[in-house]
Protein backbone atom coordinates (compact mmCIF):
# COMPACT_ATOMS: atom_id res chain seq x y z
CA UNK A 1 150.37 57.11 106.76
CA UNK A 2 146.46 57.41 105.37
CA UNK A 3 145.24 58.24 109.59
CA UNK A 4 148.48 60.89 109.98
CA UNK A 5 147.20 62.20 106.97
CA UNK A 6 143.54 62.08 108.25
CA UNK A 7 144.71 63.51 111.63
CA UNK A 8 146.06 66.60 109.86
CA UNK A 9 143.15 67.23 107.66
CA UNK A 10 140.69 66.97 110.91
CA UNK A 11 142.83 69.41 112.69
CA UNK A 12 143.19 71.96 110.42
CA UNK A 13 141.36 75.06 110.17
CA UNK A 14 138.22 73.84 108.33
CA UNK A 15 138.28 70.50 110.03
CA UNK A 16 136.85 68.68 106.99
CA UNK A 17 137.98 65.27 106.85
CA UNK A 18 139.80 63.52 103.83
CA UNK A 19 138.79 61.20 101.18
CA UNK A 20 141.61 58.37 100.25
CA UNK A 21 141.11 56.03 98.29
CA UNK A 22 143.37 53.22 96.82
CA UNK A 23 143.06 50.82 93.48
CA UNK A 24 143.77 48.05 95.14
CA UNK A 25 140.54 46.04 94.34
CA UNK A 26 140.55 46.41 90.78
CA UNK A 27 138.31 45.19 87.79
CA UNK A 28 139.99 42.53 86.64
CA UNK A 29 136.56 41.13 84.46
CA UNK A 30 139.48 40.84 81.02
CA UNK A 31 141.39 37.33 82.27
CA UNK A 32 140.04 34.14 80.25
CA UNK A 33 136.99 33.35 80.92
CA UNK A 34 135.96 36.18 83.10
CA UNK A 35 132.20 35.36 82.64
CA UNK A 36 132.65 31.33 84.33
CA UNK A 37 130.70 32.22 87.33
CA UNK A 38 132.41 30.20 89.65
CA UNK A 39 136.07 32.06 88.38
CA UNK A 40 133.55 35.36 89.24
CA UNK A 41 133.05 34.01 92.97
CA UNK A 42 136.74 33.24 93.31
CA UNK A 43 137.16 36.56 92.02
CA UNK A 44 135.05 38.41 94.67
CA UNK A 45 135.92 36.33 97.65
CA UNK A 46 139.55 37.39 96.72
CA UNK A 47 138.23 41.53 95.95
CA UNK A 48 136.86 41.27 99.83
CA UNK A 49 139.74 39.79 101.30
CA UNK A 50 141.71 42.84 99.53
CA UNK A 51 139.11 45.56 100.86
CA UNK A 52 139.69 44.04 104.61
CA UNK A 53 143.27 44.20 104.49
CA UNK A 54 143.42 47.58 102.47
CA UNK A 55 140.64 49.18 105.71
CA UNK A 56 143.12 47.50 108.29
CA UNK A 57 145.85 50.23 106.68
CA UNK A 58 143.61 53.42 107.14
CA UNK A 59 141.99 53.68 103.84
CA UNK A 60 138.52 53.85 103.94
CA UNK A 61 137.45 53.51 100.04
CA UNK A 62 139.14 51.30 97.93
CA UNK A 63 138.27 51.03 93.55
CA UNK A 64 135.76 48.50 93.01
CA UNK A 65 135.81 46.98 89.46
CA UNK A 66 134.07 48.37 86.89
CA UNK A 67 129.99 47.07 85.98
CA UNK A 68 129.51 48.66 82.80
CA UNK A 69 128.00 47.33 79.84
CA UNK A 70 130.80 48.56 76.73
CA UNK A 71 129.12 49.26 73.62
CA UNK A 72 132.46 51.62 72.68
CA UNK A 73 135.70 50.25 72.42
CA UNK A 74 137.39 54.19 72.44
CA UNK A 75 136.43 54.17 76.21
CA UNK A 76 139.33 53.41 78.48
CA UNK A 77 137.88 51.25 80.57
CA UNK A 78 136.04 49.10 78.39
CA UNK A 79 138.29 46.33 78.75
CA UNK A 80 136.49 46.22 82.26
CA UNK A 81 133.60 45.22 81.48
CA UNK A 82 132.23 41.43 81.61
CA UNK A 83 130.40 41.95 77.84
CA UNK A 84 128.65 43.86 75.34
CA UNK A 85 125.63 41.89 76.58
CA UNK A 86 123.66 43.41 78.92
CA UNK A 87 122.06 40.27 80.35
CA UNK A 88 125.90 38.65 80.96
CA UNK A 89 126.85 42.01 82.48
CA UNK A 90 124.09 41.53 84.90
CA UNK A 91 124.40 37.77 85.84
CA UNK A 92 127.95 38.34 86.62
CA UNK A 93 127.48 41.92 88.59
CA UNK A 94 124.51 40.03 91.02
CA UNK A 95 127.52 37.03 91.52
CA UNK A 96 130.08 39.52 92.23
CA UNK A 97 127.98 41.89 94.56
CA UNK A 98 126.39 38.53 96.40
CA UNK A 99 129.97 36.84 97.27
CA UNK A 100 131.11 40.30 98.66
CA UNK A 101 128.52 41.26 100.14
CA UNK A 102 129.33 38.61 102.46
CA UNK A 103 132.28 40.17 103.89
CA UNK A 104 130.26 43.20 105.14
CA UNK A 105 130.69 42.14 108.71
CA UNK A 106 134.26 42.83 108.24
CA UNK A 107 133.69 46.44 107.63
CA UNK A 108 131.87 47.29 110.78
């Protein structure tokens, strides 16, 4: 579907190529203990294995979760983030980002 759809866009007039992307690797930093770094590598090894198999279907960019520090509960995605606390918000990004970074090899 996402490369007919690709096709098209190429060959039309302008030629300029679509962006798709999919929310299929999602933040999902609000399950119980979400800051246990080992659940956080589990987590990403699982978010990679998602991006591989969403890229063998066409789509190029999937959703990524969310690294945010949320010092207002009124945003909607606050619920995303790891903590109010900077420092946790950055020990768990540098896990997640190290684990799939991995998987890069995949991608090329």
């Amino acid at each position: 579907m996402v490369n007919h759809f690709q096709k098209g866009s190429i060959s039309s007039r302008l030629g300029i190529p679509m962006i798709y992307g999919i929310d299929a690797v999602h933040g999902h930093s609000n399950v119980y203990k979400a800051t246990d770094p080992e659940l956080v590598k589990r987590i990403g090894a699982a978010a990679a294995a998602t991006a591989h198999e969403v890229r063998a279907t066409g789509i190029q960019y999937a959703f990524e979760p969310c690294i945010a520090v949320c010092g207002d509960p009124r945003w909607g995605q606050c619920y995303e983030s790891y903590s109010e606390d900077h420092k946790i918000v950055q020990e768990m990004s540098e896990i997640y980002t190290r684990v799939t970074g991995r998987y890069t090899s995949w991608f090329s």
